[in-house]
C-alpha atoms as a PDB file:
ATOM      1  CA  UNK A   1      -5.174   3.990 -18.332  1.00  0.00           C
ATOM      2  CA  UNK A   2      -3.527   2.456 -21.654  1.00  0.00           C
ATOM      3  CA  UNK A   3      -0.769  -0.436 -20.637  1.00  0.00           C
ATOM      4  CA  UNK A   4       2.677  -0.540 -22.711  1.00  0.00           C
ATOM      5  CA  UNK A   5       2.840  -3.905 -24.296  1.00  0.00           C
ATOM      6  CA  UNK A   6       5.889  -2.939 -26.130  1.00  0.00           C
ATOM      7  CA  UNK A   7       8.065  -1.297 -23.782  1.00  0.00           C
ATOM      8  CA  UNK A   8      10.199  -3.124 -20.807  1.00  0.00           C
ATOM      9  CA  UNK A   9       9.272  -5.074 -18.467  1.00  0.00           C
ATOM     10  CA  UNK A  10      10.327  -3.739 -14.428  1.00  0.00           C
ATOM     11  CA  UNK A  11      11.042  -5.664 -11.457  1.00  0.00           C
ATOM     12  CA  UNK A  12      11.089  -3.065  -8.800  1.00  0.00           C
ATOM     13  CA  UNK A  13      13.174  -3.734  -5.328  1.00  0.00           C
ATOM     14  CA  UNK A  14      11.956  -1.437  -2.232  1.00  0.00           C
ATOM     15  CA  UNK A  15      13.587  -1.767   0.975  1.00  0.00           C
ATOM     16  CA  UNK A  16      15.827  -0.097   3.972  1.00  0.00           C
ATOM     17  CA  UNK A  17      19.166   1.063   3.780  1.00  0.00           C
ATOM     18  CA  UNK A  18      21.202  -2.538   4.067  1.00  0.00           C
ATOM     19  CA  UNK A  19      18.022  -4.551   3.629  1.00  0.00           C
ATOM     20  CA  UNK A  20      19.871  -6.629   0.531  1.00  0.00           C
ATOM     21  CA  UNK A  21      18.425  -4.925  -2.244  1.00  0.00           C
ATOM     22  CA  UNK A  22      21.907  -4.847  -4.182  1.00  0.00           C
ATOM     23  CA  UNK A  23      23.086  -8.247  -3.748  1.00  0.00           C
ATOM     24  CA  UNK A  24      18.962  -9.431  -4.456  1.00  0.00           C
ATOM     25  CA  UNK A  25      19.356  -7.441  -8.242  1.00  0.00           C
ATOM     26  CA  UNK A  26      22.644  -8.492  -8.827  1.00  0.00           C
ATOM     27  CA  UNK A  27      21.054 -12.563  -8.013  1.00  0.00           C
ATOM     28  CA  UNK A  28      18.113 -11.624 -10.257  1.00  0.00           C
ATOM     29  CA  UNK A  29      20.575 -10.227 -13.597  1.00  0.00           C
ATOM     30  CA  UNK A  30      22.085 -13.636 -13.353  1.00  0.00           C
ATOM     31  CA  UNK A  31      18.738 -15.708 -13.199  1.00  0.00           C
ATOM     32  CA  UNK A  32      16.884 -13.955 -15.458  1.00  0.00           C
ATOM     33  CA  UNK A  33      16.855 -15.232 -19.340  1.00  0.00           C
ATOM     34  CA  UNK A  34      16.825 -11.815 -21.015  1.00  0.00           C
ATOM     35  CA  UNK A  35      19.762  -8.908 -20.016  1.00  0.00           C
ATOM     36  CA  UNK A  36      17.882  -6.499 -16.841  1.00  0.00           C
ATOM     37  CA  UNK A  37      19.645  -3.007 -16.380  1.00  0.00           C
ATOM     38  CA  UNK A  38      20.197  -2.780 -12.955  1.00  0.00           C
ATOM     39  CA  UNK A  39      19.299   0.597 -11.487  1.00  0.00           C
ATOM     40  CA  UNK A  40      19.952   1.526  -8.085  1.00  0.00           C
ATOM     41  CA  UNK A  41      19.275   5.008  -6.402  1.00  0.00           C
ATOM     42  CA  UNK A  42      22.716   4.892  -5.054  1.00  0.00           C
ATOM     43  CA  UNK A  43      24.112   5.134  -8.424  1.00  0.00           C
ATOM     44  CA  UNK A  44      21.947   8.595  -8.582  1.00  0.00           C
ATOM     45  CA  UNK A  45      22.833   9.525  -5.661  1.00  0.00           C
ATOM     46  CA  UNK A  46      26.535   9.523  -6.110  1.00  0.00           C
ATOM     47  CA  UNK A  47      26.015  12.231  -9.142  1.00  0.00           C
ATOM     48  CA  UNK A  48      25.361  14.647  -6.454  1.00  0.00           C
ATOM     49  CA  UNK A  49      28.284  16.945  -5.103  1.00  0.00           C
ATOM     50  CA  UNK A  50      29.630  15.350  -2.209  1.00  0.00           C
ATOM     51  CA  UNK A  51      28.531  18.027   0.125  1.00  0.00           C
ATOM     52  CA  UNK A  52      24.274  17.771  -0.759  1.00  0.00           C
ATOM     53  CA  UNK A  53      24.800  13.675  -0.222  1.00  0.00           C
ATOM     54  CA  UNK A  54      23.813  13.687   3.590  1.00  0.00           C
ATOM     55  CA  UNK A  55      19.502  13.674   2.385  1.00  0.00           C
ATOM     56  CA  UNK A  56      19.037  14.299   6.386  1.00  0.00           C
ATOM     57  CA  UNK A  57      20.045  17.384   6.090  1.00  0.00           C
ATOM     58  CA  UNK A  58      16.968  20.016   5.321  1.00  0.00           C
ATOM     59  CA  UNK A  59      18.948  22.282   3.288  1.00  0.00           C
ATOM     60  CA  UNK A  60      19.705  19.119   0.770  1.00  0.00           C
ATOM     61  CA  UNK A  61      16.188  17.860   0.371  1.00  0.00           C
ATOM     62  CA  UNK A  62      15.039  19.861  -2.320  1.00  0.00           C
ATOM     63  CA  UNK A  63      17.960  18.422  -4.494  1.00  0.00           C
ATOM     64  CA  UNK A  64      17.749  14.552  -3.549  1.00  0.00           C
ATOM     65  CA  UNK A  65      13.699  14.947  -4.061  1.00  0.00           C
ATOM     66  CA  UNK A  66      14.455  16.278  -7.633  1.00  0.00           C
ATOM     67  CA  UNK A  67      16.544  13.801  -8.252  1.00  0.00           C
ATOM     68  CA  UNK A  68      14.877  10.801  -7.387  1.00  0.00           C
ATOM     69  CA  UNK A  69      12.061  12.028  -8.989  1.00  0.00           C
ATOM     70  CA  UNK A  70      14.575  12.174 -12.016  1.00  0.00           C
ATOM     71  CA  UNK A  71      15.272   8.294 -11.232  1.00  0.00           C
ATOM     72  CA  UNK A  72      11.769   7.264 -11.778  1.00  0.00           C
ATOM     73  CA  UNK A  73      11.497   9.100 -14.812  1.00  0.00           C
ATOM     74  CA  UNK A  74      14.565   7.846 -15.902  1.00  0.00           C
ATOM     75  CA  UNK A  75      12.984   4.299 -15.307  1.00  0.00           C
ATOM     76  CA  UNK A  76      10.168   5.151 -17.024  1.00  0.00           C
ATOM     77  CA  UNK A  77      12.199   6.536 -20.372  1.00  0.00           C
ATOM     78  CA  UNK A  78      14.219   3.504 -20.437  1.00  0.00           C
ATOM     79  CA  UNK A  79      11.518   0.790 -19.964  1.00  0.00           C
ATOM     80  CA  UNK A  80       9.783   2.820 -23.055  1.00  0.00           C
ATOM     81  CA  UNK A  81      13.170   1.915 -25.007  1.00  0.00           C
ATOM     82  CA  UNK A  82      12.391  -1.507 -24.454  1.00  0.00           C
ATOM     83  CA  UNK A  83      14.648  -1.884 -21.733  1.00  0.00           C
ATOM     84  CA  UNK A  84      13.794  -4.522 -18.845  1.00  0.00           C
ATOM     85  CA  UNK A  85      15.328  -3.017 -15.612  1.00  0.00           C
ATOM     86  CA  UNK A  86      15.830  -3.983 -12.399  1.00  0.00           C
ATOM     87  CA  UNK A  87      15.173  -0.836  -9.635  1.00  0.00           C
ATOM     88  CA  UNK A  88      16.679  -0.682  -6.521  1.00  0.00           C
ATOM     89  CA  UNK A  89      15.389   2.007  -4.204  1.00  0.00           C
ATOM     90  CA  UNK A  90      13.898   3.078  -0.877  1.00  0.00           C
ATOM     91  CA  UNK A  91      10.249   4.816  -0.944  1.00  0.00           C
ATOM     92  CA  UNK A  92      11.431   6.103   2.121  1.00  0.00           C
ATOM     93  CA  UNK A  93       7.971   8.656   1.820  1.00  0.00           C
ATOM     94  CA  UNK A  94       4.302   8.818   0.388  1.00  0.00           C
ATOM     95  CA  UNK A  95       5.536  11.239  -2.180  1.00  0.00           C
ATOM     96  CA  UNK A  96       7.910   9.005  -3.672  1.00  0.00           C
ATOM     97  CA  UNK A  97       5.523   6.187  -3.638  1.00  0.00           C
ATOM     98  CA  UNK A  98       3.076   7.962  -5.196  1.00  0.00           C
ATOM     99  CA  UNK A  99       4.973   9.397  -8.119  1.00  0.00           C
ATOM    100  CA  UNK A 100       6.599   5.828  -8.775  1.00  0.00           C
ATOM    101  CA  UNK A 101       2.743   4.601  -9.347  1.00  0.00           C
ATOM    102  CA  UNK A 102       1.927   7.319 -11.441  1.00  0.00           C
ATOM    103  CA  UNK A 103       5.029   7.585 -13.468  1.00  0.00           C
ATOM    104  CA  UNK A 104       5.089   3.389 -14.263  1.00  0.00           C
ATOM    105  CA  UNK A 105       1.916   2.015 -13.460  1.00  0.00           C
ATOM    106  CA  UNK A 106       1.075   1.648 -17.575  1.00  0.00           C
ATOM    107  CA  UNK A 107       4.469  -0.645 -17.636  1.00  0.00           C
ATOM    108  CA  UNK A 108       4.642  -4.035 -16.461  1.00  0.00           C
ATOM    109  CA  UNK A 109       6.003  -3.945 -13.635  1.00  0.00           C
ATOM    110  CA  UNK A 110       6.661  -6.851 -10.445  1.00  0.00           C
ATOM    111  CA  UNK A 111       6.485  -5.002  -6.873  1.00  0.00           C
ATOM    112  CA  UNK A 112       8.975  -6.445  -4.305  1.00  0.00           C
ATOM    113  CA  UNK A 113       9.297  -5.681  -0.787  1.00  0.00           C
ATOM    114  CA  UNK A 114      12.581  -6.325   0.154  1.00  0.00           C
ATOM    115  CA  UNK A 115      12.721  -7.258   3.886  1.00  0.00           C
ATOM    116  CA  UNK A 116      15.117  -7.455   6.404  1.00  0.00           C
ATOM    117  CA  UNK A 117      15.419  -7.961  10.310  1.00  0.00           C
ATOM    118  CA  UNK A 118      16.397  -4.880  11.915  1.00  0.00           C
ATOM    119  CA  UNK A 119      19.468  -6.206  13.648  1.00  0.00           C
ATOM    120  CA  UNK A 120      20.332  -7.732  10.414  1.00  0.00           C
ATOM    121  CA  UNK A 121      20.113  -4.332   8.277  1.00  0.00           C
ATOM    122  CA  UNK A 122      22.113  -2.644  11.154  1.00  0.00           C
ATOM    123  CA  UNK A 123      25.322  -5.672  11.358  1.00  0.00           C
ATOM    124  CA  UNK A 124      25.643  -5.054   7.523  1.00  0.00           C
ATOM    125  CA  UNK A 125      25.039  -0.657   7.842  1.00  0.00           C
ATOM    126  CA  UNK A 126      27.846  -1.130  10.075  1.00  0.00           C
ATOM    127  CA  UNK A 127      30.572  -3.234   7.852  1.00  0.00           C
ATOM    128  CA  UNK A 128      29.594  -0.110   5.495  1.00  0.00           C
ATOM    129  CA  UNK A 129      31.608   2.952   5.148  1.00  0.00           C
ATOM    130  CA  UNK A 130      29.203   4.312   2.918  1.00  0.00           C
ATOM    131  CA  UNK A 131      26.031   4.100   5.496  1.00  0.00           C
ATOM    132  CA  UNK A 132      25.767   6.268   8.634  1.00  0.00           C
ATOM    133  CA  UNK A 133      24.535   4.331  11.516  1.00  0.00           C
ATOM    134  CA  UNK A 134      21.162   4.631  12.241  1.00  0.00           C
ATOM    135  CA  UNK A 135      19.637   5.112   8.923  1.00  0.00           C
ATOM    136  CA  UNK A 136      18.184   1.509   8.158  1.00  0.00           C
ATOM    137  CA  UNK A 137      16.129   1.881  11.714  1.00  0.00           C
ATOM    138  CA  UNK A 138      15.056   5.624  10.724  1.00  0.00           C
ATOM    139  CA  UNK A 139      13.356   4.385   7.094  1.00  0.00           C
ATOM    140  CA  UNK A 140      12.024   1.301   8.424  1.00  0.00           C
ATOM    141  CA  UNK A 141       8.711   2.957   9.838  1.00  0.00           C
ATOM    142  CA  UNK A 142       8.269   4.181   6.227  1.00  0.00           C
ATOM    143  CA  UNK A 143       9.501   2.309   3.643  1.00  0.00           C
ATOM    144  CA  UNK A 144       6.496  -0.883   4.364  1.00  0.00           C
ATOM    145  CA  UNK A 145       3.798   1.431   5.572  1.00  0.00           C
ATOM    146  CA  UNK A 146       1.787   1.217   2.249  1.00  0.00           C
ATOM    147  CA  UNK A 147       1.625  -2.751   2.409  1.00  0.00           C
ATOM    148  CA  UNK A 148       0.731  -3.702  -0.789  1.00  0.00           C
ATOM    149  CA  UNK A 149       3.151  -5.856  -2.775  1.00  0.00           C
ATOM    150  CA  UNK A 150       2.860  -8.381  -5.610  1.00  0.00           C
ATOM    151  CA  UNK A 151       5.446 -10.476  -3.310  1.00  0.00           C
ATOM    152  CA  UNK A 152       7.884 -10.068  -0.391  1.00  0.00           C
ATOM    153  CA  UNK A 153      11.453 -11.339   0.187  1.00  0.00           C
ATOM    154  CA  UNK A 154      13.262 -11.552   3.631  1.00  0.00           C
ATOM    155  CA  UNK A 155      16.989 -11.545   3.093  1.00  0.00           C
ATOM    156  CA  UNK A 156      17.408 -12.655   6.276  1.00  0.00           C
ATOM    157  CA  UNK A 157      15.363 -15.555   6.346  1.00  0.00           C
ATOM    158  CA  UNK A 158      16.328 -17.027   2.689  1.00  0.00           C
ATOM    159  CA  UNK A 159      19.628 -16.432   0.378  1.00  0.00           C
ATOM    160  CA  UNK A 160      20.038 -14.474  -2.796  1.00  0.00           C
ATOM    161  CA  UNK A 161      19.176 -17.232  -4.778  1.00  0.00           C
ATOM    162  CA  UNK A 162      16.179 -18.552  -3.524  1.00  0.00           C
ATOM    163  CA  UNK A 163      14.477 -15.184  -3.184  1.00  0.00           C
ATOM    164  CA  UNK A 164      15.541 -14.232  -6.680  1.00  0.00           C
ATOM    165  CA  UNK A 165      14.556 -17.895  -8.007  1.00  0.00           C
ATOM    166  CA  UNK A 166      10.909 -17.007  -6.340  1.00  0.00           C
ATOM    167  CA  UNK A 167      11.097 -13.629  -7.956  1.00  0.00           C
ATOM    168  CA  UNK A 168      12.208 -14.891 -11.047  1.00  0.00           C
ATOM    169  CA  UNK A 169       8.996 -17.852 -11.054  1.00  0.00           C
ATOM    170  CA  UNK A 170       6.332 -14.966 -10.015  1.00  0.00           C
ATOM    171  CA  UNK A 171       7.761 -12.593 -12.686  1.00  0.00           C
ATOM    172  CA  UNK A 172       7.517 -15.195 -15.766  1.00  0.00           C
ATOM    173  CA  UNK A 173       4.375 -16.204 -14.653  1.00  0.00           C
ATOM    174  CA  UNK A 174       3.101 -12.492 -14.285  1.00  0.00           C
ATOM    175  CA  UNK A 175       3.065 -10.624 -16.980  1.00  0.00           C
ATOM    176  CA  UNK A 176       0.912  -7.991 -15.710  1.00  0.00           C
ATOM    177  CA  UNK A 177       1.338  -7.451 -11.919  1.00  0.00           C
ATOM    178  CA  UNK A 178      -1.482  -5.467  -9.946  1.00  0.00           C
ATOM    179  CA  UNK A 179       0.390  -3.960  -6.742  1.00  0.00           C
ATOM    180  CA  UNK A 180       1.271  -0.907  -8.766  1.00  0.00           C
ATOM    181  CA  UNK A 181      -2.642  -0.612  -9.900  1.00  0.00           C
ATOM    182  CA  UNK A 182      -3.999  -1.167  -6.951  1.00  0.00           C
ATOM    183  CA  UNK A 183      -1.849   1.143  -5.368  1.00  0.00           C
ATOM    184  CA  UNK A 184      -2.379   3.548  -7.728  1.00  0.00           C
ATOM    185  CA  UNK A 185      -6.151   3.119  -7.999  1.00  0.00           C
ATOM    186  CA  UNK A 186      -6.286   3.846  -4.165  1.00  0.00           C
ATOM    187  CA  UNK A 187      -4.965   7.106  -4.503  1.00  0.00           C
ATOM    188  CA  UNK A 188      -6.837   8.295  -7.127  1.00  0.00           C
ATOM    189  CA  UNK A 189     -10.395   6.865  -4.555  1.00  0.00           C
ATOM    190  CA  UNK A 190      -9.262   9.179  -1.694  1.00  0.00           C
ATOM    191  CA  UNK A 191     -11.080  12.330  -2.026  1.00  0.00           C
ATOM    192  CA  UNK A 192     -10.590  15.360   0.446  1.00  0.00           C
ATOM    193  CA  UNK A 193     -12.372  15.661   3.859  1.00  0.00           C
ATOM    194  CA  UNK A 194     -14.538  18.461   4.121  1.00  0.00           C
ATOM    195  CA  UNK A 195     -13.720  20.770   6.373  1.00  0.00           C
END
């Protein structure tokens, strides 16, 4: 694999539904020396028509799959600008893990998984109109399941500030994270059982 040295660098935020993965971005743009595009799959989401929104729904998956496969891609053609971004998403499956890895592994990019306790996510999903309840609890089983980060934040056990200021210090210090490699590299070792 051949690494970008000239293209943006990526701090990538994965997490449930009302984990914190907003206000954590919006700590890290202030922190951070040099300007970080923030993002957010939300943002994508809300180009949709209203009525293919509700990704629960089978007959809408096909369209929010395309386009947050169009998100990464989108991360990746803006990082190659020179662009250091800030993503904000949920890998709420092994498909959209997978593609992230393969679509930005060759960019430098700092893993986070954005924690929260469940009763946490749910008090904030509920003081949301924009989250039906329920759907922190239904991606949390998925969203962790790979494991691997280059570091972890728990927004309910530390503020905005001190898990972006621990970001921030792992970031600078980092310039070539491996959680996206290593993920990456594991994938490629798994070979098909015979049947």
């Amino acid at each position: 694999m051949t690494y970008d040295n000239s293209a943006g660098r990526i701090i990538f935020l994965n997490g449930t539904s009302s984990s914190g993965k907003s206000t954590l971005a919006k700590q890290l743009q202030a922190a951070l020396a040099d300007p970080y595009l923030h993002i957010e799959v939300d943002q994508f989401l809300g180009t949709l028509p209203a009525q293919c929104r509700d990704w629960s729904k089978p007959e809408n998956a096909r369209a929010v799959y395309k386009l947050v496969s169009g998100m990464h891609r989108c991360a990746d053609t803006l990082a190659a600008a020179g662009n250091n971004l800030i993503v904000d998403t949920v890998l709420a499956n092994d498909d959209n893990l997978a593609e992230c890895v393969f679509v930005l592994a060759h960019l430098q990019v700092t893993f986070v998984g954005v924690y929260c306790d469940i009763a946490e996510a749910e008090r904030r999903e509920s003081q949301r109109a924009d989250r039906k309840p329920g759907l922190a609890r239904e991606q949390t089983a998925h969203v962790h399941a790979h494991g691997i980060y280059d570091l972890k934040a728990d927004t309910a056990a530390e503020s905005p500030e001190q898990a972006a200021a621990r970001i921030v210090e792992f970031h600078q210090a980092t310039p070539w994270p491996q959680a996206f490699r290593r993920i990456r590299n594991e994938l490629i070792s798994i070979k098909p059982q015979d049947s």
